[in-house]
Protein backbone atom coordinates (compact mmCIF):
# COMPACT_ATOMS: atom_id res chain seq x y z
CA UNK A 1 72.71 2.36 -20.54
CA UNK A 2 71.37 0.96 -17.67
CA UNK A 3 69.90 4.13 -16.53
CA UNK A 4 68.21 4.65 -19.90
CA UNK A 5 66.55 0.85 -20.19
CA UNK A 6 65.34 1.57 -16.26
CA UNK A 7 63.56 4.46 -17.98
CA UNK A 8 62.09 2.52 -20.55
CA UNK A 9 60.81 0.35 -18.19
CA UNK A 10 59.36 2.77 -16.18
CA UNK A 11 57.72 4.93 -18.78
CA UNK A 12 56.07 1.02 -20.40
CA UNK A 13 55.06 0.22 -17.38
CA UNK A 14 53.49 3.69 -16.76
CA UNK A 15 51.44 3.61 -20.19
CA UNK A 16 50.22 0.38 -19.48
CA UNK A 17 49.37 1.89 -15.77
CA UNK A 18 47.26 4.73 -17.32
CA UNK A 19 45.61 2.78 -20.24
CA UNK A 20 44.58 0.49 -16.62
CA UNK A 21 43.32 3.56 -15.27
CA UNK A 22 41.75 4.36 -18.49
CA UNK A 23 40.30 0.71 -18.61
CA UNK A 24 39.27 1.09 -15.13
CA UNK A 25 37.44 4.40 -15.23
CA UNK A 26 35.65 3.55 -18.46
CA UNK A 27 34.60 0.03 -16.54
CA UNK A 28 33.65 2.09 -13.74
CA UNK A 29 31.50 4.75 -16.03
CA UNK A 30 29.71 1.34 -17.95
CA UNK A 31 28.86 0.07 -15.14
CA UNK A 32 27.51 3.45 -13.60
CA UNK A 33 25.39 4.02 -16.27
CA UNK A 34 24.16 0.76 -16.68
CA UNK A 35 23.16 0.56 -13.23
CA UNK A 36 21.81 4.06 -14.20
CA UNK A 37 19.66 2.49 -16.92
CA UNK A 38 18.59 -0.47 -15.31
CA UNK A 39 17.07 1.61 -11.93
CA UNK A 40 15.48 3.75 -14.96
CA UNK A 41 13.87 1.14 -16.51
CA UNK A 42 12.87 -0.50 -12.84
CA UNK A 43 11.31 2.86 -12.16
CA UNK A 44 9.53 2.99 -15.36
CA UNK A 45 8.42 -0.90 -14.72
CA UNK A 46 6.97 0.35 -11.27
CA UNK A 47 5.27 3.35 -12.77
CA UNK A 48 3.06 1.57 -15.64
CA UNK A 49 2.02 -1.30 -12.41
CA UNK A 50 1.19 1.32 -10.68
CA UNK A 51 -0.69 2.69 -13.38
CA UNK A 52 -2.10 -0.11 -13.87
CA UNK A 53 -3.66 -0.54 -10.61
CA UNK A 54 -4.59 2.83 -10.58
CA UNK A 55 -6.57 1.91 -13.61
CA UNK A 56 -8.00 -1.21 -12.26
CA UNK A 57 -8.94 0.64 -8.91
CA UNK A 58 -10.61 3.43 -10.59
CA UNK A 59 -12.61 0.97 -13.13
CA UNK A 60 -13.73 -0.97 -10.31
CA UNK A 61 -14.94 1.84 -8.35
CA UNK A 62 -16.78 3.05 -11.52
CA UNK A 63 -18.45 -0.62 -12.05
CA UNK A 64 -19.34 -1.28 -8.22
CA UNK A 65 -21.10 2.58 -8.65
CA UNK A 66 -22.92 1.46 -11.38
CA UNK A 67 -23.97 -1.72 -10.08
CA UNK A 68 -24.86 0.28 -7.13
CA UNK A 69 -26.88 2.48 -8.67
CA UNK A 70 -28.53 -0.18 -10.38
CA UNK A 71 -29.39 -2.61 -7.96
CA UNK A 72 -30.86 0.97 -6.30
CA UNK A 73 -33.06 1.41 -8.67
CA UNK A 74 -33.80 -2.25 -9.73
CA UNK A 75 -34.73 -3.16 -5.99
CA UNK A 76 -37.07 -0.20 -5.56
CA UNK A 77 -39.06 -1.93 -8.12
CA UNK A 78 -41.67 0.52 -10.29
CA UNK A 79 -39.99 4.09 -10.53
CA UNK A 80 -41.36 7.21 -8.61
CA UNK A 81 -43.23 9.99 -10.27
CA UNK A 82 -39.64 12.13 -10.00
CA UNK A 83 -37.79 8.78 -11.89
CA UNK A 84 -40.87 9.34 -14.69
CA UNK A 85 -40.92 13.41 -14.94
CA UNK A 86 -36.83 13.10 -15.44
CA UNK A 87 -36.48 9.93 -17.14
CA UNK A 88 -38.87 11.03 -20.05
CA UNK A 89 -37.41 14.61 -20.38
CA UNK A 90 -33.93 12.85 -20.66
CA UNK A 91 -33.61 14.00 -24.48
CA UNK A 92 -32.89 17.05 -23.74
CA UNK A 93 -31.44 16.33 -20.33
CA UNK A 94 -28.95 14.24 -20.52
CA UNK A 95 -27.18 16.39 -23.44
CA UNK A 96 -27.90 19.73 -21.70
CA UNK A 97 -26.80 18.52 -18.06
CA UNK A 98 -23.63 16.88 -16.80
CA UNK A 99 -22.70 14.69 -14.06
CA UNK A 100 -23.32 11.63 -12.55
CA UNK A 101 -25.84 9.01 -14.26
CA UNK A 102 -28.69 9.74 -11.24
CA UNK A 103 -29.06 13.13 -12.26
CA UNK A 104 -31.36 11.47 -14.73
CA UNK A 105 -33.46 10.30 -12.11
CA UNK A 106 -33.30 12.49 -9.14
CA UNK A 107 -33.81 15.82 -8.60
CA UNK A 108 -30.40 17.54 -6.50
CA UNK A 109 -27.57 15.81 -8.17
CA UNK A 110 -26.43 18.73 -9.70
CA UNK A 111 -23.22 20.73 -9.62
CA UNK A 112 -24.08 24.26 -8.65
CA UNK A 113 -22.38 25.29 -12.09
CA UNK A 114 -24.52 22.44 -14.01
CA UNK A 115 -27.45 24.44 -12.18
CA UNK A 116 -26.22 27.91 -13.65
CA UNK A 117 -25.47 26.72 -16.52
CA UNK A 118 -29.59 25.09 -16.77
CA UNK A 119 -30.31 28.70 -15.77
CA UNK A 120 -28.56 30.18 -18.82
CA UNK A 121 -30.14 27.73 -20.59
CA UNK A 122 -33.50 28.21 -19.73
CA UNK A 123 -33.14 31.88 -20.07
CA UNK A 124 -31.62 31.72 -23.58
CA UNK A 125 -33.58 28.97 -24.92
CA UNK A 126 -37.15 29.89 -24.01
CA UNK A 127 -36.92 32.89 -22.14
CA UNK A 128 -37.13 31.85 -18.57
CA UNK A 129 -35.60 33.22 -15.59
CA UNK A 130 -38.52 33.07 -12.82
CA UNK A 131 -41.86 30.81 -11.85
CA UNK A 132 -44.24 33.13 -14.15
CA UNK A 133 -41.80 33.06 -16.88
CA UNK A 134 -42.37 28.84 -16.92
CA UNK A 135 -46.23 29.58 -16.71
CA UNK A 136 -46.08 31.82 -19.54
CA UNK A 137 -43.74 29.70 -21.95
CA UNK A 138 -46.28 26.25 -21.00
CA UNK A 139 -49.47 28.23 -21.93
CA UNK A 140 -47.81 28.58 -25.14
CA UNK A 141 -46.81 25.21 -25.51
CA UNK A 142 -50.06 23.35 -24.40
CA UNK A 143 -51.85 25.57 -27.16
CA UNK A 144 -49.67 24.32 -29.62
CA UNK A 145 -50.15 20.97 -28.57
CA UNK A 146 -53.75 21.36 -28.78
CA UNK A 147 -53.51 22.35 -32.12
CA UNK A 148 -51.28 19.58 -33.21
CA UNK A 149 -52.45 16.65 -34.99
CA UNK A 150 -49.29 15.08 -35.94
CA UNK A 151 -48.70 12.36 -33.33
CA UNK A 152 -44.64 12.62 -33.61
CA UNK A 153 -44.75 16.98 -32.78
CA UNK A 154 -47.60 15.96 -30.07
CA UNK A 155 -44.68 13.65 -28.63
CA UNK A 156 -41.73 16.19 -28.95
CA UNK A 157 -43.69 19.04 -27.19
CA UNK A 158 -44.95 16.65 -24.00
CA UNK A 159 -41.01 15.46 -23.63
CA UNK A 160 -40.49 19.03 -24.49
CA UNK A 161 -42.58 20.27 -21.46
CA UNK A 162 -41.32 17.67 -19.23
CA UNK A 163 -37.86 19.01 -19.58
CA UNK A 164 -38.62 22.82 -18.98
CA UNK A 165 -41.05 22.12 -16.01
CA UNK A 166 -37.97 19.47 -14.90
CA UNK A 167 -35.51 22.03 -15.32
CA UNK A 168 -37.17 25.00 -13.61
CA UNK A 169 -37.69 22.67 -10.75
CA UNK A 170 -33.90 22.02 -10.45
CA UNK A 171 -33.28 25.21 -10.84
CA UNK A 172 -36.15 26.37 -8.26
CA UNK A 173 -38.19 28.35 -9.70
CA UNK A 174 -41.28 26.30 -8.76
CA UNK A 175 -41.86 23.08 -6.46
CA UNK A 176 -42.39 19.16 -7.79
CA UNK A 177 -45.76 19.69 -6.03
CA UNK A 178 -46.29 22.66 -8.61
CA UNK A 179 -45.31 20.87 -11.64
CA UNK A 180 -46.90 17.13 -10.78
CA UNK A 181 -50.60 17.50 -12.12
CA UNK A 182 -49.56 18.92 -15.56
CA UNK A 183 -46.60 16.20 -15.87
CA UNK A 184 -49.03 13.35 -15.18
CA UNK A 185 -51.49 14.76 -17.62
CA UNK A 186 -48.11 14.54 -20.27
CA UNK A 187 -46.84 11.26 -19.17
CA UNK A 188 -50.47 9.94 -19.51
CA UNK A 189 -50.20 11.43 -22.87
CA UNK A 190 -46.70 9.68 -24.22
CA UNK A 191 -47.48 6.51 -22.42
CA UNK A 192 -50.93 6.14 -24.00
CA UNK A 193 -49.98 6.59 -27.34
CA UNK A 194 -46.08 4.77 -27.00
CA UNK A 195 -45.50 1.19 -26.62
CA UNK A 196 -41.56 1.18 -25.58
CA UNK A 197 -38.56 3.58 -24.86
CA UNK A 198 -37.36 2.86 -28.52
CA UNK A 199 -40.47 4.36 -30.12
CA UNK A 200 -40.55 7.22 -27.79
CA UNK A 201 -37.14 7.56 -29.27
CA UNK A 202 -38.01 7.89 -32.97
CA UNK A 203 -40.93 9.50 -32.58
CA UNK A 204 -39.68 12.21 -30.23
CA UNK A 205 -37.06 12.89 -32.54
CA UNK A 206 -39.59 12.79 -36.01
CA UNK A 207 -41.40 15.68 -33.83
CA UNK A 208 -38.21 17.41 -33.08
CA UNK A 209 -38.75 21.07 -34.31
CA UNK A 210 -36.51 23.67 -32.57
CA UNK A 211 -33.21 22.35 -33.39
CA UNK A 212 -30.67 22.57 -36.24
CA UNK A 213 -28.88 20.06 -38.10
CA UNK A 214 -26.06 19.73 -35.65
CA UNK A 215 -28.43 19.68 -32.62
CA UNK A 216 -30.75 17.22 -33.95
CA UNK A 217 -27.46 14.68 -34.21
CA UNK A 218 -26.31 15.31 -30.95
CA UNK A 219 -30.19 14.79 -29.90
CA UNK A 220 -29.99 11.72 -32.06
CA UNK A 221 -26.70 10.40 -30.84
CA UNK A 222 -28.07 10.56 -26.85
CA UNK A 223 -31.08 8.85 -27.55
CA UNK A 224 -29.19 5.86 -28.95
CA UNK A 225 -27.09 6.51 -25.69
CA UNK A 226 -30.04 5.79 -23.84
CA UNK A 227 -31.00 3.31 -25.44
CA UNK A 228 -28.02 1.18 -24.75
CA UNK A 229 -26.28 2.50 -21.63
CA UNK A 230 -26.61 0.73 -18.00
CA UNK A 231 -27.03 3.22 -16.35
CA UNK A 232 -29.50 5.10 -18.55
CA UNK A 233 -33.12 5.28 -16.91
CA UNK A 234 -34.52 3.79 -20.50
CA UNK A 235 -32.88 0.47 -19.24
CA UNK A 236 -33.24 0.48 -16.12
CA UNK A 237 -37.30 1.73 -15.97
CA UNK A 238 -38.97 -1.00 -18.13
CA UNK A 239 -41.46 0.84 -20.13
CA UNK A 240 -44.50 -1.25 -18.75
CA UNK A 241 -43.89 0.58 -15.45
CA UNK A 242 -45.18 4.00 -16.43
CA UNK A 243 -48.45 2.32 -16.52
CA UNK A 244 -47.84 0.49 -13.24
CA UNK A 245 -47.01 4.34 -11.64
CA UNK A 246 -49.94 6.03 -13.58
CA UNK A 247 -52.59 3.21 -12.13
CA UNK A 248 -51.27 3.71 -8.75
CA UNK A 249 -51.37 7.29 -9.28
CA UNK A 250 -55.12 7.32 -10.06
């Protein structure tokens, strides 16, 4: 009798053991994985800071290179005959091209596959793929600017010209030396007969002739762009300036 209530003893006592060991391991597994979850969500914690400052880095390194670019321009005071020549064929420019903002204002800030691509361009677009190729397609286009007596066409074709004899220049087909009489004699043109950047706008794109439905939007769309944007040579050129570079010009 006594042997069999020592057994019983032993065998409670050993349930209760493993149900402690049970306990203990289950304890042991809760707290595992809550340490687990709490290190996860730590991690996670650290990763959107860091993302954050990432963020904050990046979008102040993109502000102090506008502001830069800017104050550049701003501090140089009336814009060069380049600034003019690019800032006017922007239209077409800034949709065609991509890159940083200057490329609308300085020759050489193109990627050499944003120049191959303008190469394509100017190959499929007006058939131009060498210096007498650009002389030949601006004969064409000066007669049918002679010819025109609608002011709005006679404004699409001069940003029109500005843009190939831009391009073909970035490209290299010809010098800025080569190009500079016949882009004065358009910028003389717009200027004379355009009181601000906004009209330009409207009536470059009331002249717009070449383009279907989907590429006069995108045209349209830009132009707003420029309009509006910083960085865009429309707001940072005042449109009083052209005359103030054509005067000193002459």
């Amino acid at each position: 009798m006594i042997c069999v209530g020592m057994m019983s003893v032993i065998l409670v006592c050993d349930n209760n053991f493993r149900r402690y060991l049970i306990r203990r391991k289950n304890t042991i597994k809760e707290n595992v994985m809550f340490k687990f979850i709490k290190e996860l969500i730590e991690s996670f914690k650290e990763g959107i800071e860091e993302g954050k400052a990432e963020l904050k880095a990046e979008e102040q390194a993109e502000y102090e290179a506008v502001e830069g670019l800017i104050s550049k321009f701003k501090e140089q005071g009336n814009p060069t005959l380049e600034n003019l020549f690019l800032a006017l064929s922007c239209p077409f420019r800034s949709v065609l091209t991509l890159g940083e903002p200057i490329r609308l204002m300085e020759f050489g800030h193109l990627e050499e596959k944003e120049v191959e691509s303008l190469k394509k361009l100017l190959k499929r677009d007006f058939g131009i793929k060498d210096a007498a190729d650009v002389s030949n397609v601006l004969e064409e286009l000066e007669d049918a600017h002679d010819e025109e007596d609608n002011l709005a066409r006679s404004i699409f074709l001069s940003g029109l010209n500005l843009y190939i004899l831009t391009s073909a220049v970035e490209v290299g087909y010809i010098t800025f030396e080569e190009i500079e009489d016949f882009c004065n004699e358009e910028v003389s043109f717009i200027s004379s007969h355009v009181d601000s950047w906004q009209q330009f706008g409207e009536l470059f794109m009331k002249g717009e002739c070449i383009n279907n439905a989907i590429g006069r939007l995108f045209l349209k769309k830009n132009i707003q762009l420029l309009l509006k944007k910083k960085t865009s040579p429309w707001c940072i050129f005042s449109w009083e300036s052209i005359s103030n570079v054509l005067k000193t010009k002459s």
